[in-house]
PDB file of N, CA and C in Angstrom:
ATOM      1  N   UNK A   1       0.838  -1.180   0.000  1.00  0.00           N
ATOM      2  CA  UNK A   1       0.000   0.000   0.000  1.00  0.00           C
ATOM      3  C   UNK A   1       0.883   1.244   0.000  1.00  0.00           C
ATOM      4  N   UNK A   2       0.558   2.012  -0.889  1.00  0.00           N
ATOM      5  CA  UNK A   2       1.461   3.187  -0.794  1.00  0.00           C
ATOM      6  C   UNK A   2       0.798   4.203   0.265  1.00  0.00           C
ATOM      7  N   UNK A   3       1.640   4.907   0.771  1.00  0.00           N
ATOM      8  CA  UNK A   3       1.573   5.774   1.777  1.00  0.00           C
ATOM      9  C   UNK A   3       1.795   7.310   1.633  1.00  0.00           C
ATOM     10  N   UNK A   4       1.118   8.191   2.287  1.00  0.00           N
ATOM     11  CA  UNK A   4       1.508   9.561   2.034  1.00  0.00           C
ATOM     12  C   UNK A   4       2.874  10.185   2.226  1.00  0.00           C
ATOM     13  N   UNK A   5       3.397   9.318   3.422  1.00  0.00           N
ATOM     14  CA  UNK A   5       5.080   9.815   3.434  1.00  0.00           C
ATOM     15  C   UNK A   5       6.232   9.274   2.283  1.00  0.00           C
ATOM     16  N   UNK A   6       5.375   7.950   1.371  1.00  0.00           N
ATOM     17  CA  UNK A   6       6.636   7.600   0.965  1.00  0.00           C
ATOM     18  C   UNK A   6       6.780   8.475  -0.986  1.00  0.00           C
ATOM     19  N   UNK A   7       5.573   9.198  -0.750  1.00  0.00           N
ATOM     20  CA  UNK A   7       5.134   9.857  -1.922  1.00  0.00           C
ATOM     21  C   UNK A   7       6.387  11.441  -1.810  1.00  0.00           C
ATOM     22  N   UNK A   8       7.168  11.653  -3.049  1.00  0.00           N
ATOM     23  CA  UNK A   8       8.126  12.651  -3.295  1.00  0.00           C
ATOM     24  C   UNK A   8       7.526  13.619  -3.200  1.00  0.00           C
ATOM     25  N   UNK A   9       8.411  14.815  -2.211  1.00  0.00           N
ATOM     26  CA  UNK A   9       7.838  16.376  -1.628  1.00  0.00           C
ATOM     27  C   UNK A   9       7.737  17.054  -2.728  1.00  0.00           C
ATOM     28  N   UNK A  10       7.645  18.593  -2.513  1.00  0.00           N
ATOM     29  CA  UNK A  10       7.726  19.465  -3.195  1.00  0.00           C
ATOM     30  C   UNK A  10       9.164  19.662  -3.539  1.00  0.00           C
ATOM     31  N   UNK A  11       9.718  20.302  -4.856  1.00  0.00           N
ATOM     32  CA  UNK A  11      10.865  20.451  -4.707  1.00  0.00           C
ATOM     33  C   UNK A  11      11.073  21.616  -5.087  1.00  0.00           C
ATOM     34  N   UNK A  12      12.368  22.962  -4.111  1.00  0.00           N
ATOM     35  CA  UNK A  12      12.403  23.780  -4.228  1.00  0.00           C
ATOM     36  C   UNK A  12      12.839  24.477  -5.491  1.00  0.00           C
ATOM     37  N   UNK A  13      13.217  25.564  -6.094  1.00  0.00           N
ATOM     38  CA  UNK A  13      14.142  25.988  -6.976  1.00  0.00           C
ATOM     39  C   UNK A  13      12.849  25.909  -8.050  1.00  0.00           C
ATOM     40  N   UNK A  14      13.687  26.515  -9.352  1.00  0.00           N
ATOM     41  CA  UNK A  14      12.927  26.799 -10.611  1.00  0.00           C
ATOM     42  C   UNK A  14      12.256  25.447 -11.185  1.00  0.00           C
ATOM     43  N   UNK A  15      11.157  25.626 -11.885  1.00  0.00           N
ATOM     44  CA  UNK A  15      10.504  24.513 -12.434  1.00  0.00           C
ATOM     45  C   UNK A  15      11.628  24.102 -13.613  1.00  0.00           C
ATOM     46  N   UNK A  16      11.133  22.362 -13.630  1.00  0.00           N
ATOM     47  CA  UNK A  16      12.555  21.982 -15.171  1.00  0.00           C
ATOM     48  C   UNK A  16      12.100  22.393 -16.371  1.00  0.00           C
ATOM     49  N   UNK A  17      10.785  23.181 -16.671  1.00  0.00           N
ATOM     50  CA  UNK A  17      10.431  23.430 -18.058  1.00  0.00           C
ATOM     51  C   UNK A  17       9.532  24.621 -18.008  1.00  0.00           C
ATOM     52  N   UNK A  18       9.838  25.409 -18.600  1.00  0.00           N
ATOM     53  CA  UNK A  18       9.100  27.029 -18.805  1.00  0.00           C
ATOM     54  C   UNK A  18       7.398  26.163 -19.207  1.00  0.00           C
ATOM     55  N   UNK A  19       6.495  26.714 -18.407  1.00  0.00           N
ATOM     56  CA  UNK A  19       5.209  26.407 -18.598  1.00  0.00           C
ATOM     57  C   UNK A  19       4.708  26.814 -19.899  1.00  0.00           C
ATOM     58  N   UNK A  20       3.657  26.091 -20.910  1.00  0.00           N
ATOM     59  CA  UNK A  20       3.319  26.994 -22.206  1.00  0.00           C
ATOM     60  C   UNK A  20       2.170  27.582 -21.569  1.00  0.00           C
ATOM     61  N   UNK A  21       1.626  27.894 -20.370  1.00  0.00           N
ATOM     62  CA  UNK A  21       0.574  29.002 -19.897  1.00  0.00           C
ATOM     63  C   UNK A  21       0.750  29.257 -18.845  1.00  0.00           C
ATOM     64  N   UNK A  22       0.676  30.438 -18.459  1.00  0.00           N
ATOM     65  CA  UNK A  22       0.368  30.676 -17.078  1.00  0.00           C
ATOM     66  C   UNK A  22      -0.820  31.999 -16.720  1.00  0.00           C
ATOM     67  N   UNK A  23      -1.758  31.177 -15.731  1.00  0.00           N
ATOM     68  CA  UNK A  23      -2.877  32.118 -15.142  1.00  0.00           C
ATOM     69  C   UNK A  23      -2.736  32.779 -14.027  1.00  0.00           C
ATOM     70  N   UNK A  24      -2.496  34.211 -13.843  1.00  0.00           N
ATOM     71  CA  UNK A  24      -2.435  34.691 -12.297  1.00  0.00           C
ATOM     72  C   UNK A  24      -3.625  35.427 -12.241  1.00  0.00           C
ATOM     73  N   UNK A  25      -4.192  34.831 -10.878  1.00  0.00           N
ATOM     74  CA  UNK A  25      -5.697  35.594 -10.495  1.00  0.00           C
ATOM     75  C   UNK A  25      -5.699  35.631  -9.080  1.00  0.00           C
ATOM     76  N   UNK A  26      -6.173  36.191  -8.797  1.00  0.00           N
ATOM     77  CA  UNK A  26      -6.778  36.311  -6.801  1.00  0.00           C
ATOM     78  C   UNK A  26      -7.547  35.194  -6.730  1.00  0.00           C
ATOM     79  N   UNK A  27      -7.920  34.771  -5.554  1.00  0.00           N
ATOM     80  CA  UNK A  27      -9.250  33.697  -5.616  1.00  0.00           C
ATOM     81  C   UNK A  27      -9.671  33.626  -5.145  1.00  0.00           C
ATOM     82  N   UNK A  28     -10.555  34.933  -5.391  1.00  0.00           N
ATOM     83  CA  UNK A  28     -12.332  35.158  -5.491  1.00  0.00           C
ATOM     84  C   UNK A  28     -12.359  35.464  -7.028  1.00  0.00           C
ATOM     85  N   UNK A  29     -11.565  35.864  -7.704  1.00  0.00           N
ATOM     86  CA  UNK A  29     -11.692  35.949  -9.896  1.00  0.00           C
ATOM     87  C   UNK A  29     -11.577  34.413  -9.720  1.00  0.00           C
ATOM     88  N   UNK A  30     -11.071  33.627  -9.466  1.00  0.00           N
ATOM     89  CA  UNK A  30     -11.018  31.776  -9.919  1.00  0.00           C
ATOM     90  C   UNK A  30     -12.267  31.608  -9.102  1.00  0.00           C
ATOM     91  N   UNK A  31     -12.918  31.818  -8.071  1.00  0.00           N
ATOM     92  CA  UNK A  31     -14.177  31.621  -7.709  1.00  0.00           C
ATOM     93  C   UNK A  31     -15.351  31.573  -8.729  1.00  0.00           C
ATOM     94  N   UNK A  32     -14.714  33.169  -8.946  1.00  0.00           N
ATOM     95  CA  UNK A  32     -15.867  34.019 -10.011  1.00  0.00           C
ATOM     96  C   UNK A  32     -16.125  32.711 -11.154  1.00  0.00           C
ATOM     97  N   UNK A  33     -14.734  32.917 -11.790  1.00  0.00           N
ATOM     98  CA  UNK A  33     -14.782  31.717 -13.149  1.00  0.00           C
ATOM     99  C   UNK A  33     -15.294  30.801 -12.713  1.00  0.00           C
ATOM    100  N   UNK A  34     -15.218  29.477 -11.473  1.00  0.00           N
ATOM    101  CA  UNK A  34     -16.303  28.897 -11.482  1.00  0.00           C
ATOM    102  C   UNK A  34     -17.587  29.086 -11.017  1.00  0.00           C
ATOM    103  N   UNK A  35     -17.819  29.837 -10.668  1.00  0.00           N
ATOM    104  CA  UNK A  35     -19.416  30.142 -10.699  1.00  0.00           C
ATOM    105  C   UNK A  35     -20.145  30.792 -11.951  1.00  0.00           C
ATOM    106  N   UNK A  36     -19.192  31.178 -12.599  1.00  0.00           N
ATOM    107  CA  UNK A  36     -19.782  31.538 -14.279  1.00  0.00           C
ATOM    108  C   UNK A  36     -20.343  33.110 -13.951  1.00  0.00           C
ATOM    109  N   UNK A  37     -19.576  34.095 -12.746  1.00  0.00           N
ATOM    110  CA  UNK A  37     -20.028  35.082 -12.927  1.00  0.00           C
ATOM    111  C   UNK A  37     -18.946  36.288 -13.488  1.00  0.00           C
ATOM    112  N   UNK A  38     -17.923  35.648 -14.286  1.00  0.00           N
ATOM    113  CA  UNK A  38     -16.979  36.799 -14.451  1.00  0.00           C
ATOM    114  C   UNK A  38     -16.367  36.008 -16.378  1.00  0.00           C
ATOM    115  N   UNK A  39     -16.087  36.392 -16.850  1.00  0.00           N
ATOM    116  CA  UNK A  39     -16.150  35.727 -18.175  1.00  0.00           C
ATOM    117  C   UNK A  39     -14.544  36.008 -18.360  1.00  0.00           C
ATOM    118  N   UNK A  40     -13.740  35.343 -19.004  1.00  0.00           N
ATOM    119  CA  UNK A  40     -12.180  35.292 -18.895  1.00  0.00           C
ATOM    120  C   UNK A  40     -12.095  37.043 -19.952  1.00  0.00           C
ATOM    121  N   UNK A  41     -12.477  37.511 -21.077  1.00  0.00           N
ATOM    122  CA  UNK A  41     -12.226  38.882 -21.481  1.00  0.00           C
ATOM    123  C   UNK A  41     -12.761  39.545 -20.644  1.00  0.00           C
ATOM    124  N   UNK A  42     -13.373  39.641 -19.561  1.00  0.00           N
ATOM    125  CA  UNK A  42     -13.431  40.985 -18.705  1.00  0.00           C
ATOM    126  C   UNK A  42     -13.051  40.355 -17.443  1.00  0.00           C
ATOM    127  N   UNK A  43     -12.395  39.397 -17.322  1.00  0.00           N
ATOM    128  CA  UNK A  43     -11.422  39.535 -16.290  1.00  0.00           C
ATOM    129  C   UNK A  43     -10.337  39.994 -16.787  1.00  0.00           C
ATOM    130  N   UNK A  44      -9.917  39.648 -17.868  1.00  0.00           N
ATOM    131  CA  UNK A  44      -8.692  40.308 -18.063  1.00  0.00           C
ATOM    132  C   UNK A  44      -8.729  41.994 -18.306  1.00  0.00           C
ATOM    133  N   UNK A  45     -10.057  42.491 -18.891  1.00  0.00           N
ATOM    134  CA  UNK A  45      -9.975  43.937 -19.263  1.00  0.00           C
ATOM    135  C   UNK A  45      -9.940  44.388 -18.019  1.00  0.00           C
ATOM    136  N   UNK A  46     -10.366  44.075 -17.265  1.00  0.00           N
ATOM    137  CA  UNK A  46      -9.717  44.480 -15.503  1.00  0.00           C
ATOM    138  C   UNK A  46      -8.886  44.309 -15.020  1.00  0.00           C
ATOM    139  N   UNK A  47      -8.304  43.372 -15.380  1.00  0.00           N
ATOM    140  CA  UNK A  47      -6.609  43.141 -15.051  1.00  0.00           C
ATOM    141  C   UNK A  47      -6.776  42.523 -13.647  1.00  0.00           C
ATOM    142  N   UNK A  48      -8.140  42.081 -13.743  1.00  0.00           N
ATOM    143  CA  UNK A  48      -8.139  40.567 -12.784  1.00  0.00           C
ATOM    144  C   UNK A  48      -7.693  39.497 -12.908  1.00  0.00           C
ATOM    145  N   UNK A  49      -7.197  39.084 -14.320  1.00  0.00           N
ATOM    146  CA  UNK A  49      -6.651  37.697 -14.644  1.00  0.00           C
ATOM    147  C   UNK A  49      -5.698  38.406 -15.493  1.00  0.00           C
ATOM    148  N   UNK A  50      -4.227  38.047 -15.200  1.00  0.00           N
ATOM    149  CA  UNK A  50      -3.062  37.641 -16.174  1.00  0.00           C
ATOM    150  C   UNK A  50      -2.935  36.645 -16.613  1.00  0.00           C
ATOM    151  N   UNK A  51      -2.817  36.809 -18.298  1.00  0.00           N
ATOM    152  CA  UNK A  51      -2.734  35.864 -18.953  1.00  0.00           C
ATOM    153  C   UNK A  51      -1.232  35.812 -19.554  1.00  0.00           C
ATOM    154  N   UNK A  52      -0.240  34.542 -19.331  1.00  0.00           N
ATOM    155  CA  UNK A  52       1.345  34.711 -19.922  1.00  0.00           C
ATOM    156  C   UNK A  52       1.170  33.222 -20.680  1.00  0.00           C
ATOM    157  N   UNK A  53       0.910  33.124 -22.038  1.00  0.00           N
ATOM    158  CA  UNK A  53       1.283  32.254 -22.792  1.00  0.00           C
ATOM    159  C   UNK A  53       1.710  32.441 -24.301  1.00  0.00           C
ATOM    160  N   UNK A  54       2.140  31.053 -24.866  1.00  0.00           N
ATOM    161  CA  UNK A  54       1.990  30.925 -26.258  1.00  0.00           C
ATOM    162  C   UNK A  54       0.675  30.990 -27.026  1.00  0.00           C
ATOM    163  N   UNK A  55       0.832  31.890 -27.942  1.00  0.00           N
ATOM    164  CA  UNK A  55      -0.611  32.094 -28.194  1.00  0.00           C
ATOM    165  C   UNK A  55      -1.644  30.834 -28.894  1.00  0.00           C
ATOM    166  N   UNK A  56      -0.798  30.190 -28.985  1.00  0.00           N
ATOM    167  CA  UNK A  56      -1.517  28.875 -29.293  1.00  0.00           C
ATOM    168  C   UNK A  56      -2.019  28.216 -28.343  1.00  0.00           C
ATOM    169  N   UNK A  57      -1.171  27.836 -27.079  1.00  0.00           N
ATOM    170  CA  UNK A  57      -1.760  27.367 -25.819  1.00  0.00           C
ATOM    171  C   UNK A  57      -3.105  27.766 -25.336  1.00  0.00           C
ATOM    172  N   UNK A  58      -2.885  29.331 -25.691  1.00  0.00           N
ATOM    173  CA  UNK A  58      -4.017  30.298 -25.110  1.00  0.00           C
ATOM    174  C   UNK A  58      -5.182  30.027 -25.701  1.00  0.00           C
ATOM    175  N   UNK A  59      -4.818  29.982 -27.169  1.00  0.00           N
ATOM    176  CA  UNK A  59      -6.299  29.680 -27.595  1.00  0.00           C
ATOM    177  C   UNK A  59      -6.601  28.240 -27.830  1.00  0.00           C
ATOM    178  N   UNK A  60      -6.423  27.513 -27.373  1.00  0.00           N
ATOM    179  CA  UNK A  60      -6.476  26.014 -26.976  1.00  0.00           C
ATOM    180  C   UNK A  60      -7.012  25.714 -25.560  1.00  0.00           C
ATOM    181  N   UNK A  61      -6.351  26.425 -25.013  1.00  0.00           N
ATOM    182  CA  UNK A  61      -6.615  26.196 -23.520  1.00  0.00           C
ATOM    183  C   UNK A  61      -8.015  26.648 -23.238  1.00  0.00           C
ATOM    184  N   UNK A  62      -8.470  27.935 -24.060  1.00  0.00           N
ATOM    185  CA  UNK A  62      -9.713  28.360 -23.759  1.00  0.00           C
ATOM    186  C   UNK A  62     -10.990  28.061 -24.131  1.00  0.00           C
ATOM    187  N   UNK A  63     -10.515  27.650 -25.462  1.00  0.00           N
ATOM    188  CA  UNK A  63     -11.166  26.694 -26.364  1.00  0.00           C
ATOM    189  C   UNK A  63     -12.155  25.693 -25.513  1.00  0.00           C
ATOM    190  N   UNK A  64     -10.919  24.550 -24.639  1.00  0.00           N
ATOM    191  CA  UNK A  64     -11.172  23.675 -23.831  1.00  0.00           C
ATOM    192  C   UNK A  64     -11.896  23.643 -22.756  1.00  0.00           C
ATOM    193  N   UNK A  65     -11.560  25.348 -21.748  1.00  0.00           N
ATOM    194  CA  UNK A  65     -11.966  25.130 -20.272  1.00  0.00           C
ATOM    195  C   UNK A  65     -12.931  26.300 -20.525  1.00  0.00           C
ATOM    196  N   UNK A  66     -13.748  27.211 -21.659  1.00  0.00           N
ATOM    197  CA  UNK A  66     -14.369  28.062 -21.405  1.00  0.00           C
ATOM    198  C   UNK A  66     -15.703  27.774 -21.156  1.00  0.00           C
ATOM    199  N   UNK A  67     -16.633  27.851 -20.076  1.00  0.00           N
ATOM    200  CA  UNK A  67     -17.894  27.420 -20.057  1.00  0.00           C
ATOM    201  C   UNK A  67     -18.533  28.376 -21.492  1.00  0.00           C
ATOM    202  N   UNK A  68     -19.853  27.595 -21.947  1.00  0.00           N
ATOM    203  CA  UNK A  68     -20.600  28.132 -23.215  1.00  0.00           C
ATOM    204  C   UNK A  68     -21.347  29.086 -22.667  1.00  0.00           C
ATOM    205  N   UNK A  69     -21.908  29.836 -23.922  1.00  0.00           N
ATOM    206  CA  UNK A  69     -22.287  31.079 -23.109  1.00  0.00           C
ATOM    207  C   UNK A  69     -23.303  31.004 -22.183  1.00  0.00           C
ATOM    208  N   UNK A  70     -24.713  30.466 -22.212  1.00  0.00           N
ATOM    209  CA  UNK A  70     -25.899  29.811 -21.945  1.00  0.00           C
ATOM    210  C   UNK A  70     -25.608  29.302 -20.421  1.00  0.00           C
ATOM    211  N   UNK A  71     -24.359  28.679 -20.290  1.00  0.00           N
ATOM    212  CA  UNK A  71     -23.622  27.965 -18.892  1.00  0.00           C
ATOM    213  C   UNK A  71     -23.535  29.044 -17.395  1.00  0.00           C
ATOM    214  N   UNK A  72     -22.859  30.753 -18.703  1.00  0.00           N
ATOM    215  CA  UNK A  72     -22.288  31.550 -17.566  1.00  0.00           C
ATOM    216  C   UNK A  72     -23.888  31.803 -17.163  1.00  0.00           C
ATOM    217  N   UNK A  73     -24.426  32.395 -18.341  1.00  0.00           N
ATOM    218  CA  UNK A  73     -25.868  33.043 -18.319  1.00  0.00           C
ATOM    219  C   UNK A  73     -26.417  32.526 -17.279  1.00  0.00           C
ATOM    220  N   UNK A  74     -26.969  31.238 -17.085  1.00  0.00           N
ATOM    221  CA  UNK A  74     -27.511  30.352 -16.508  1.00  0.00           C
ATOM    222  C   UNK A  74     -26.330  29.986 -14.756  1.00  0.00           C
ATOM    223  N   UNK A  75     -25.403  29.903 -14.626  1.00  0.00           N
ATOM    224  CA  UNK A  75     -24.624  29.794 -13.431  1.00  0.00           C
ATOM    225  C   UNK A  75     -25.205  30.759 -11.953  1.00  0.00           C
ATOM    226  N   UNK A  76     -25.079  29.705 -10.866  1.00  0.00           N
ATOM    227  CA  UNK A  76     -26.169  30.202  -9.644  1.00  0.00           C
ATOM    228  C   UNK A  76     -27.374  30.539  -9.869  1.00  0.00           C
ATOM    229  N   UNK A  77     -28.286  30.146 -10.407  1.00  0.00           N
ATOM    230  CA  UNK A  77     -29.577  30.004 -10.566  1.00  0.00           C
ATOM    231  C   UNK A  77     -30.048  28.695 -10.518  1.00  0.00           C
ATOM    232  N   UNK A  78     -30.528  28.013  -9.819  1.00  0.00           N
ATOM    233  CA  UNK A  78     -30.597  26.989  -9.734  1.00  0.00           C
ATOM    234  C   UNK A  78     -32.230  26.926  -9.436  1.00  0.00           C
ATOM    235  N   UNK A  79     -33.026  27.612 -10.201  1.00  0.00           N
ATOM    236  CA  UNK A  79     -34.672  27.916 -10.569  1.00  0.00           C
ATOM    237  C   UNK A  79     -34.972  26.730  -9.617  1.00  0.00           C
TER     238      UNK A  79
END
């Protein structure tokens, strides 16, 4: 049975590979995004979310994780 101690720590110092994205937000904006009340272009036109990628990543990545529109519309309403 594996165990929680015999599982490898964190390790300090620089990561071994430059990330192809990175998201910096507070979190209550990553709240927001999942509750579908803040939409990723006006978090960023607020400069609530930094966005640092390849622009391919970027539009891949968003592609992937953006709820549809109908989703945000509809998010916390639970009629």
């Amino acid at each position: 049975m594996l165990r929680q101690e015999d599982l490898p720590g964190p390790e300090k110092g620089p990561a071994p590979v430059k990330p192809g994205l990175r998201l910096t937000c507070a979190p209550d904006t990553f709240i927001a995004f999942g509750q579908g009340n803040i939409t990723v272009p006006a978090a960023v036109a607020s400069k609530r979310l930094i966005i640092e990628a390849e622009v391919e990543t970027d539009r891949r990545y968003f592609e992937l994780f953006t709820l549809p529109d109908d989703a945000v519309s509809s998010a916390g309403h639970h009629g």
